[in-house]
PDB file of N, CA and C in Angstrom:
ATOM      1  N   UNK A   1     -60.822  -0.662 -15.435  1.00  0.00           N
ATOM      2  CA  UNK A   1     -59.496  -1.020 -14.978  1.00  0.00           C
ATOM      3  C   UNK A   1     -58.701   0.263 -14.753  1.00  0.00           C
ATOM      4  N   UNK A   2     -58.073   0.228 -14.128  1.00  0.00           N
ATOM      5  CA  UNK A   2     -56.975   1.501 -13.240  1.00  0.00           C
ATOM      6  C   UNK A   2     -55.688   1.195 -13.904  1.00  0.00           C
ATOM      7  N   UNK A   3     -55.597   2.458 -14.419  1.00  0.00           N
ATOM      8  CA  UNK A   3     -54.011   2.053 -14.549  1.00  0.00           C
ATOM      9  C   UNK A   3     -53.109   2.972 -13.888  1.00  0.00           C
ATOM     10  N   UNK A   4     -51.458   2.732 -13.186  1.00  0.00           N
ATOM     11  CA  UNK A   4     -51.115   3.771 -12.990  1.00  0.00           C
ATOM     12  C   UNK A   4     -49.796   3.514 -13.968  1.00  0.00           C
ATOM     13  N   UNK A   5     -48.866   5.123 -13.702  1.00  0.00           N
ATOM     14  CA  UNK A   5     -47.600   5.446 -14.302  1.00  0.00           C
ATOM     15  C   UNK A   5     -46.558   5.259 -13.022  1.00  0.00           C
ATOM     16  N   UNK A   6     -47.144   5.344 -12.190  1.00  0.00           N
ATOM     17  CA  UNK A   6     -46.047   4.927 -10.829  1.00  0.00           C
ATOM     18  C   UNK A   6     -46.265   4.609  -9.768  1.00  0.00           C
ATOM     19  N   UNK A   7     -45.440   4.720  -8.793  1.00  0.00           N
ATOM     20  CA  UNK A   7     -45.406   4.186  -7.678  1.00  0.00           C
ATOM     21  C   UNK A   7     -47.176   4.542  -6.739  1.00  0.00           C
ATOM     22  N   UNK A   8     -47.967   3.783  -5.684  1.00  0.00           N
ATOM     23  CA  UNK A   8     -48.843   4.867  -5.342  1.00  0.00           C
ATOM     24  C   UNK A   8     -47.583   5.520  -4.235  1.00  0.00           C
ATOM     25  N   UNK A   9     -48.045   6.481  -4.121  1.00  0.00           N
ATOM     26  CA  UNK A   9     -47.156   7.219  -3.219  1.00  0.00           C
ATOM     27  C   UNK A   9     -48.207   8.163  -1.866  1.00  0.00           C
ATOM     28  N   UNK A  10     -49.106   7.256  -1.728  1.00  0.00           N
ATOM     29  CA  UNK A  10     -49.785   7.956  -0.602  1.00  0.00           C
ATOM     30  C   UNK A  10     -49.224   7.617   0.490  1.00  0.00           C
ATOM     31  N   UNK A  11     -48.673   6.231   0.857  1.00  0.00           N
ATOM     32  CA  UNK A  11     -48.082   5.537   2.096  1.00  0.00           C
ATOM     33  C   UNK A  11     -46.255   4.848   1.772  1.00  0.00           C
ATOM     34  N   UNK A  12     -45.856   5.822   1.411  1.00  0.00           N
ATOM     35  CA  UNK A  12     -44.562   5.131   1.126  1.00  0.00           C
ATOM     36  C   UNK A  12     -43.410   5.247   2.837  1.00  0.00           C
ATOM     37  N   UNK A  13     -42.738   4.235   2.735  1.00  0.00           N
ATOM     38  CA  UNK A  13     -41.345   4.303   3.816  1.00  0.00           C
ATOM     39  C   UNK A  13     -41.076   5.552   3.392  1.00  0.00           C
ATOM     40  N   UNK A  14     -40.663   6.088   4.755  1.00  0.00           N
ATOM     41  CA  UNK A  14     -39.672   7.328   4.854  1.00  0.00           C
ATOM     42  C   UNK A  14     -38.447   7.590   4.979  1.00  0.00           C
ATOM     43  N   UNK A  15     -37.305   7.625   4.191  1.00  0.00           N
ATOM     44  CA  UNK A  15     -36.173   7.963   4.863  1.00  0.00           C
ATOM     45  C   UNK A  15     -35.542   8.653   5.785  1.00  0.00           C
ATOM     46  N   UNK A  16     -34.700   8.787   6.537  1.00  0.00           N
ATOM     47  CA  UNK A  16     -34.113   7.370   6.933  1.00  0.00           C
ATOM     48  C   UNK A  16     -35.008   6.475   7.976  1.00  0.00           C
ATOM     49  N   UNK A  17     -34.705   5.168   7.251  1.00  0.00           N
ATOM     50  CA  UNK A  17     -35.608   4.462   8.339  1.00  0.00           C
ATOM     51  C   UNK A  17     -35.029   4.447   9.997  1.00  0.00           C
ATOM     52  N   UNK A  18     -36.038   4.625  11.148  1.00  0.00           N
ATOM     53  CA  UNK A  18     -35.726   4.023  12.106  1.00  0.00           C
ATOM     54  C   UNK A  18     -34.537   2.880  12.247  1.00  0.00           C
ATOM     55  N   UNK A  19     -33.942   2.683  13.062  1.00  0.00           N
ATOM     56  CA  UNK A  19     -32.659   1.807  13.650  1.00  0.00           C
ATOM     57  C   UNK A  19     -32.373   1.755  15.256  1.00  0.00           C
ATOM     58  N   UNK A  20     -32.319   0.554  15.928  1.00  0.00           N
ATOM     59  CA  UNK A  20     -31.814   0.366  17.336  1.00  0.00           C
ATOM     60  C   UNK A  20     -30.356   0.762  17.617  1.00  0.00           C
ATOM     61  N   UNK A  21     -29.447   0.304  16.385  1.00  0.00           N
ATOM     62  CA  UNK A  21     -28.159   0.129  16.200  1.00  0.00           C
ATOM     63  C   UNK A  21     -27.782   0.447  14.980  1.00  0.00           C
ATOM     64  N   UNK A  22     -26.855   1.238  15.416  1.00  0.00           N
ATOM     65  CA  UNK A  22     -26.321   2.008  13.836  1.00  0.00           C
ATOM     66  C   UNK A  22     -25.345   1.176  12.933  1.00  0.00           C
ATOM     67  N   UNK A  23     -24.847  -0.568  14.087  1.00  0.00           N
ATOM     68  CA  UNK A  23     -24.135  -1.341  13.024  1.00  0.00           C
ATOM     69  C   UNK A  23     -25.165  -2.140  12.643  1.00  0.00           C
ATOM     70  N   UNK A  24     -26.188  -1.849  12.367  1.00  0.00           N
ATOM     71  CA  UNK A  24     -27.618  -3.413  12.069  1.00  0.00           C
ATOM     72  C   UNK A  24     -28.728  -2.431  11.365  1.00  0.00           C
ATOM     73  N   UNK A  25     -28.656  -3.007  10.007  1.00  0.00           N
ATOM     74  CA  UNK A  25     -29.967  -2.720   8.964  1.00  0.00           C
ATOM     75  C   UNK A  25     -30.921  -2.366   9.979  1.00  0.00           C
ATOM     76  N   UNK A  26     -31.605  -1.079   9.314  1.00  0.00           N
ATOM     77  CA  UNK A  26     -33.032  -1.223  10.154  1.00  0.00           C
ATOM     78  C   UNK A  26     -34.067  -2.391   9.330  1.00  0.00           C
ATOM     79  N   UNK A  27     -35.008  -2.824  10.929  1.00  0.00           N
ATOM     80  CA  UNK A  27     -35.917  -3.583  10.291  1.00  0.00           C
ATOM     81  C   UNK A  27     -36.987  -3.650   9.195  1.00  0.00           C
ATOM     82  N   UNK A  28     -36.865  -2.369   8.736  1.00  0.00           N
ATOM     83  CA  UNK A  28     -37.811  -2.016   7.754  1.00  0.00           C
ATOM     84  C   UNK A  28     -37.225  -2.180   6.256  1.00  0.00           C
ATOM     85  N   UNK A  29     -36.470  -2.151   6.307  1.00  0.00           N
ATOM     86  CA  UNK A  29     -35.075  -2.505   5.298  1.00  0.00           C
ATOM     87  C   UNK A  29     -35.127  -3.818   4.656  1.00  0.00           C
ATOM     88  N   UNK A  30     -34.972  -4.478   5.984  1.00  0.00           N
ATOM     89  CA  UNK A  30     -34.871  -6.285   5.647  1.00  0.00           C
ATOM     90  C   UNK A  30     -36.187  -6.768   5.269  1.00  0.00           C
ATOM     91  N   UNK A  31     -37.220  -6.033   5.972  1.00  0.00           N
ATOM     92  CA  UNK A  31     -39.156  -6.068   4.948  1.00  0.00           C
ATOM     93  C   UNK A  31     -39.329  -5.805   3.981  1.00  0.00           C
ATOM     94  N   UNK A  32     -38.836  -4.227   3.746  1.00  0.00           N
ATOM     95  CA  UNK A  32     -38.667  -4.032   2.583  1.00  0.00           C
ATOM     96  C   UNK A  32     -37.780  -5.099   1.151  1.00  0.00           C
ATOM     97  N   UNK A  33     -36.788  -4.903   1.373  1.00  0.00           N
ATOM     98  CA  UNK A  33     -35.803  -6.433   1.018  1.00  0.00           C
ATOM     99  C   UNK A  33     -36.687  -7.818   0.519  1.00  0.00           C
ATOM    100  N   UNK A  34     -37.750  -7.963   1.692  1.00  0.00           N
ATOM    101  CA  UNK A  34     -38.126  -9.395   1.544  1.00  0.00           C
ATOM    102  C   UNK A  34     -39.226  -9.386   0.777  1.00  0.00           C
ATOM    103  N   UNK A  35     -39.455  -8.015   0.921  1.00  0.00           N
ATOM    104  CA  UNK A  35     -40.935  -7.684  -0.409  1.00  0.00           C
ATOM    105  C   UNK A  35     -40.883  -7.783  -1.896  1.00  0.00           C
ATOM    106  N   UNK A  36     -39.661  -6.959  -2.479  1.00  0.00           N
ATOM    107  CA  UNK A  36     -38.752  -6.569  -3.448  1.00  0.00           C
ATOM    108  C   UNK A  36     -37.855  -6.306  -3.634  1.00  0.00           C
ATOM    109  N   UNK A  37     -37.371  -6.763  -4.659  1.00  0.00           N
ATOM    110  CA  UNK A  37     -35.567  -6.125  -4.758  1.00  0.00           C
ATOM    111  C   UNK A  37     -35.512  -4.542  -5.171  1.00  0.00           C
ATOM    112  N   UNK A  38     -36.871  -4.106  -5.501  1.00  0.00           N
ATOM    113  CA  UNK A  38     -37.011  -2.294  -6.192  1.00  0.00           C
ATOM    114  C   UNK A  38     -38.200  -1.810  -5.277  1.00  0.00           C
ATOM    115  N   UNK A  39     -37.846  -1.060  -4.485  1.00  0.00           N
ATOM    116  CA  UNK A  39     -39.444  -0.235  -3.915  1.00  0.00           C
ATOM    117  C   UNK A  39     -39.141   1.088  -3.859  1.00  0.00           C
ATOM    118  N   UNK A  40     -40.413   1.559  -4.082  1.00  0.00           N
ATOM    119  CA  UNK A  40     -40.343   3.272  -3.685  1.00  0.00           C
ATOM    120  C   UNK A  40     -40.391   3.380  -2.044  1.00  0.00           C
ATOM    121  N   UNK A  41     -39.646   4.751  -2.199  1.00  0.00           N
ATOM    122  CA  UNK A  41     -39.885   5.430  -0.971  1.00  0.00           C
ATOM    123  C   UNK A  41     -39.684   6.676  -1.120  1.00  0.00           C
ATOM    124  N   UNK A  42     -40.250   7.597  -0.147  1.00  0.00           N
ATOM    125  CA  UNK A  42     -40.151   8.893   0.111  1.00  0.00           C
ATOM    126  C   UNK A  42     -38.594   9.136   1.106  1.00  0.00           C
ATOM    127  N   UNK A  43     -38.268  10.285   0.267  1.00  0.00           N
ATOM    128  CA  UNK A  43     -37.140  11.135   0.750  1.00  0.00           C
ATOM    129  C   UNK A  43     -37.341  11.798   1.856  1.00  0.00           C
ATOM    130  N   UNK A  44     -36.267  12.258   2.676  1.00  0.00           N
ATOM    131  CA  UNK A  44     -36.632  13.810   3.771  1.00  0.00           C
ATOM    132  C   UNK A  44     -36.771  14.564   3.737  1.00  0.00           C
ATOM    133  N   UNK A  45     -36.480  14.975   1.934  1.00  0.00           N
ATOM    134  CA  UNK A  45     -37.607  16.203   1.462  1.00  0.00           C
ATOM    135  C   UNK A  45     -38.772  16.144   0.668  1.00  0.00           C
ATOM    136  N   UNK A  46     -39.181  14.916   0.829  1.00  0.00           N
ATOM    137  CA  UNK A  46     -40.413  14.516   0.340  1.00  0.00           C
ATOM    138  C   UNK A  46     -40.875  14.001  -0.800  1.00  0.00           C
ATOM    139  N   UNK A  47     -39.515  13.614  -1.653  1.00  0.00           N
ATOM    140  CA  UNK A  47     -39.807  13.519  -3.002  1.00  0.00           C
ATOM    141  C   UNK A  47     -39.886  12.149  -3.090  1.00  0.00           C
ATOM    142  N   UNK A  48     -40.588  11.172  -4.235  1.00  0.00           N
ATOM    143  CA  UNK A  48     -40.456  10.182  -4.188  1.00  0.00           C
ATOM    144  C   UNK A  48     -38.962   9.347  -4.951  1.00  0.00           C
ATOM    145  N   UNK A  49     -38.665   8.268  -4.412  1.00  0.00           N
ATOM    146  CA  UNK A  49     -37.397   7.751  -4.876  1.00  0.00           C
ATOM    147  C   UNK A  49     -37.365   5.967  -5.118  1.00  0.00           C
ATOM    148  N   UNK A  50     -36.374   5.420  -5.934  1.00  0.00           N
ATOM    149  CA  UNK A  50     -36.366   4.224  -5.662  1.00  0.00           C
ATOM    150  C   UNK A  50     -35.437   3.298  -4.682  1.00  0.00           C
ATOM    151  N   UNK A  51     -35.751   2.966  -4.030  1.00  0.00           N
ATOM    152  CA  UNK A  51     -34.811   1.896  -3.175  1.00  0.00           C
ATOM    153  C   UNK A  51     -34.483   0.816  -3.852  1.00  0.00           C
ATOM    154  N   UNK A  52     -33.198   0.476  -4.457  1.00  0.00           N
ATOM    155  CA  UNK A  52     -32.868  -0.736  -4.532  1.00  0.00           C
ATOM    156  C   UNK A  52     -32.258  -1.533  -3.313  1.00  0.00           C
ATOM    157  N   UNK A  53     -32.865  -2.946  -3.152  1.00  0.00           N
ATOM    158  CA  UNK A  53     -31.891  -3.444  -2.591  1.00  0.00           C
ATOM    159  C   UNK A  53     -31.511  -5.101  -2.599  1.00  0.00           C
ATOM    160  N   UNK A  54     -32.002  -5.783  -3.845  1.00  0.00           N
ATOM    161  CA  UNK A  54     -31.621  -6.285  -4.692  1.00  0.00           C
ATOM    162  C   UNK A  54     -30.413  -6.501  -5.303  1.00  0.00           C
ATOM    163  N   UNK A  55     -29.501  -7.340  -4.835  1.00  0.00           N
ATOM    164  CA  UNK A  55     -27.981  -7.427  -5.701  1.00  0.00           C
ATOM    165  C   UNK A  55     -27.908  -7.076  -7.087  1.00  0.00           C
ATOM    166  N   UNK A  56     -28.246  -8.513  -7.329  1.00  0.00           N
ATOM    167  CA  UNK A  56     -28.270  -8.460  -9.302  1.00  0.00           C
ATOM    168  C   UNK A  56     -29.177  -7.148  -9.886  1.00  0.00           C
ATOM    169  N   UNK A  57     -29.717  -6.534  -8.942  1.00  0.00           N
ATOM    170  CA  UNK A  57     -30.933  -5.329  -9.841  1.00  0.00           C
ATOM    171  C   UNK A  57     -29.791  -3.972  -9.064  1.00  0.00           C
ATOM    172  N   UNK A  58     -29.194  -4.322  -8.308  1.00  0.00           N
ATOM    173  CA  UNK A  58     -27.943  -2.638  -8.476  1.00  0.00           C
ATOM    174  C   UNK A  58     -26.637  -3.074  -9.101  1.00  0.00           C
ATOM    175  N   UNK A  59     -26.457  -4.442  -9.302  1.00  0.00           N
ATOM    176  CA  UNK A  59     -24.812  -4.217  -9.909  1.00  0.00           C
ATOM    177  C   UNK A  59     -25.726  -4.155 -11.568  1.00  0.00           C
ATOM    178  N   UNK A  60     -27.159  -4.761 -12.178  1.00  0.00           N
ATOM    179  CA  UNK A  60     -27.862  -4.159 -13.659  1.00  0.00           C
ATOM    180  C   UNK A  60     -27.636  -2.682 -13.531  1.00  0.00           C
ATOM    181  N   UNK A  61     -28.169  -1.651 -12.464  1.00  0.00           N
ATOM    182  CA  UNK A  61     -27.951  -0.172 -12.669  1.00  0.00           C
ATOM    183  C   UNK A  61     -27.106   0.592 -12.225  1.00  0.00           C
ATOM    184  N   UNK A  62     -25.918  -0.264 -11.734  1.00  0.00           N
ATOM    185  CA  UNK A  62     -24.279   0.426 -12.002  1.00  0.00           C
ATOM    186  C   UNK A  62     -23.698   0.115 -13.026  1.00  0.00           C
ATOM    187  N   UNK A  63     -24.372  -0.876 -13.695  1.00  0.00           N
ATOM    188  CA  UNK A  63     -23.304  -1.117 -15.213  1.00  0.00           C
ATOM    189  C   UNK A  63     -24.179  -0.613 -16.518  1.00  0.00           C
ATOM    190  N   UNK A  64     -25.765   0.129 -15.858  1.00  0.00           N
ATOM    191  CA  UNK A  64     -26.073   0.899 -16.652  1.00  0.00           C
ATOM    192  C   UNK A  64     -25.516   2.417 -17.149  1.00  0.00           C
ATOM    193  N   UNK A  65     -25.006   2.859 -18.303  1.00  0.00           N
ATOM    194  CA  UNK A  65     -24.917   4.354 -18.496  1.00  0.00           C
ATOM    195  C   UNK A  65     -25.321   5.574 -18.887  1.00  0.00           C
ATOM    196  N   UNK A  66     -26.768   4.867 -18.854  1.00  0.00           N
ATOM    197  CA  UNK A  66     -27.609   5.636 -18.699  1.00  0.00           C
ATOM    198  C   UNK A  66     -27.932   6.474 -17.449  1.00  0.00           C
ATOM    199  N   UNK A  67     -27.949   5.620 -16.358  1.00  0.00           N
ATOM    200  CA  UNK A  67     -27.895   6.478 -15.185  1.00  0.00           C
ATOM    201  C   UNK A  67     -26.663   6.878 -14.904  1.00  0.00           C
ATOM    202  N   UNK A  68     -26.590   8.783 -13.941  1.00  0.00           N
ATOM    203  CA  UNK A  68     -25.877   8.937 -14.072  1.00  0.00           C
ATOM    204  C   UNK A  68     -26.348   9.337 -12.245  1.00  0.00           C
ATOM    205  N   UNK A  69     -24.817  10.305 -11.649  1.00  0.00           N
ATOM    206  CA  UNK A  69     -25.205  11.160 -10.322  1.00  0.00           C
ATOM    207  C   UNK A  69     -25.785  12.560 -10.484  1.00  0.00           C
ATOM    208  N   UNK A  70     -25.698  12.986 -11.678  1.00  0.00           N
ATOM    209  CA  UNK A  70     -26.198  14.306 -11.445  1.00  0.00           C
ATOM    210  C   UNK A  70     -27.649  14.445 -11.602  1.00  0.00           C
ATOM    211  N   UNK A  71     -28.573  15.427 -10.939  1.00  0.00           N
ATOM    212  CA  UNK A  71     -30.065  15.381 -10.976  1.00  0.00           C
ATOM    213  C   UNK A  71     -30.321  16.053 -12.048  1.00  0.00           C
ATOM    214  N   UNK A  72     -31.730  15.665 -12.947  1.00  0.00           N
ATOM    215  CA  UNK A  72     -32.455  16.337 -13.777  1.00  0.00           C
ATOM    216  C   UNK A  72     -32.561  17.805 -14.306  1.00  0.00           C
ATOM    217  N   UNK A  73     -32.649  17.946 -13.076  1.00  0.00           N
ATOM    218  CA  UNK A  73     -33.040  19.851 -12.915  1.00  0.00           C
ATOM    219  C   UNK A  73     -31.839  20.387 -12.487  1.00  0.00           C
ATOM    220  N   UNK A  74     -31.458  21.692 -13.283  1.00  0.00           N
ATOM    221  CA  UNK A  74     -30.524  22.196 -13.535  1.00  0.00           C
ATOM    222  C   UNK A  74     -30.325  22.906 -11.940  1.00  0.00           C
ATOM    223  N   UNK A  75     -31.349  23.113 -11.320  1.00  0.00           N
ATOM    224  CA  UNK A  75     -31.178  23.770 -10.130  1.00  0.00           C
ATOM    225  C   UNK A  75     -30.881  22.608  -8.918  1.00  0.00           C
ATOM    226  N   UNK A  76     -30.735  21.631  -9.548  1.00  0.00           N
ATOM    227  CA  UNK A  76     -30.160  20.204  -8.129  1.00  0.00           C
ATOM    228  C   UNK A  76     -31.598  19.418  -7.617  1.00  0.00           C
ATOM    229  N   UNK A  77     -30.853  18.977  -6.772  1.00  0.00           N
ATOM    230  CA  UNK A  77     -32.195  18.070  -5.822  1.00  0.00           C
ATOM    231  C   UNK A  77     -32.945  19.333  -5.102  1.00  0.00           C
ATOM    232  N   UNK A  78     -34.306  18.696  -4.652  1.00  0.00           N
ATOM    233  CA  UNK A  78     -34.548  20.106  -3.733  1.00  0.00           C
ATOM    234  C   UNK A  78     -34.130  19.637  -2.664  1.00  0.00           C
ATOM    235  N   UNK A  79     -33.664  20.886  -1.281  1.00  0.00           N
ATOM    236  CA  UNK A  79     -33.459  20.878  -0.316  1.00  0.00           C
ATOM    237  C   UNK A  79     -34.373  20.039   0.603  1.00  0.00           C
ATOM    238  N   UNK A  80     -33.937  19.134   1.999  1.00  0.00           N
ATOM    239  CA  UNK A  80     -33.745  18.642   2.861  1.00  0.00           C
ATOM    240  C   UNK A  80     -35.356  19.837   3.827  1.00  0.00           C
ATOM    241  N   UNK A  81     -36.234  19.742   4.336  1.00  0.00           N
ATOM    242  CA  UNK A  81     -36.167  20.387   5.229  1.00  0.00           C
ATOM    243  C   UNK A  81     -35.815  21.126   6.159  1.00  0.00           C
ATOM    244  N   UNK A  82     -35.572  22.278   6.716  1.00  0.00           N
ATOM    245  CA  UNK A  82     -35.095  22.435   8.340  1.00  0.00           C
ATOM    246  C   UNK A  82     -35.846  21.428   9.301  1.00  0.00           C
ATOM    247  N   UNK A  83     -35.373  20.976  10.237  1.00  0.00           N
ATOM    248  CA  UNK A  83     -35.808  20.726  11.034  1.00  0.00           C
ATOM    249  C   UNK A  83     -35.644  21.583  12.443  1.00  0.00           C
TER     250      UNK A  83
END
């Protein structure tokens, strides 16, 4: 039996997703959505992250205080790519 500690992260969504219209969810969003209320995805600098998008599972981890905005590492998020 396999076990893992996280997400697999060989094929995750990329941020930002694709969009036709910048007033309309992209469609990958509302899949995502219809899959889970919690999925991973990869950042634009490559790191892995969680997507909530689940009501009741983001107003549970805004009224958590445990989470906070500031990152882990004393040196910040890592940088964005150039593109």
């Amino acid at each position: 039996m396999t076990t893992t500690t996280g997400p697999d992260t060989t094929d995750l969504p990329r941020l930002p997703f694709p969009r036709h219209d910048v007033l309309e969810l992209p469609p990958l969003f509302d899949r995502l959505r219809e899959r889970s209320p919690i999925t991973p995805v990869r950042t634009p600098a490559g790191d892995v992250a969680w997507l909530v998008t689940g009501y009741d599972e983001a107003r549970a981890l805004f009224a958590d205080d445990r989470l906070g905005r500031s990152h882990p590492s004393r040196s910040g998020p890592r940088a964005s790519p150039t593109r």
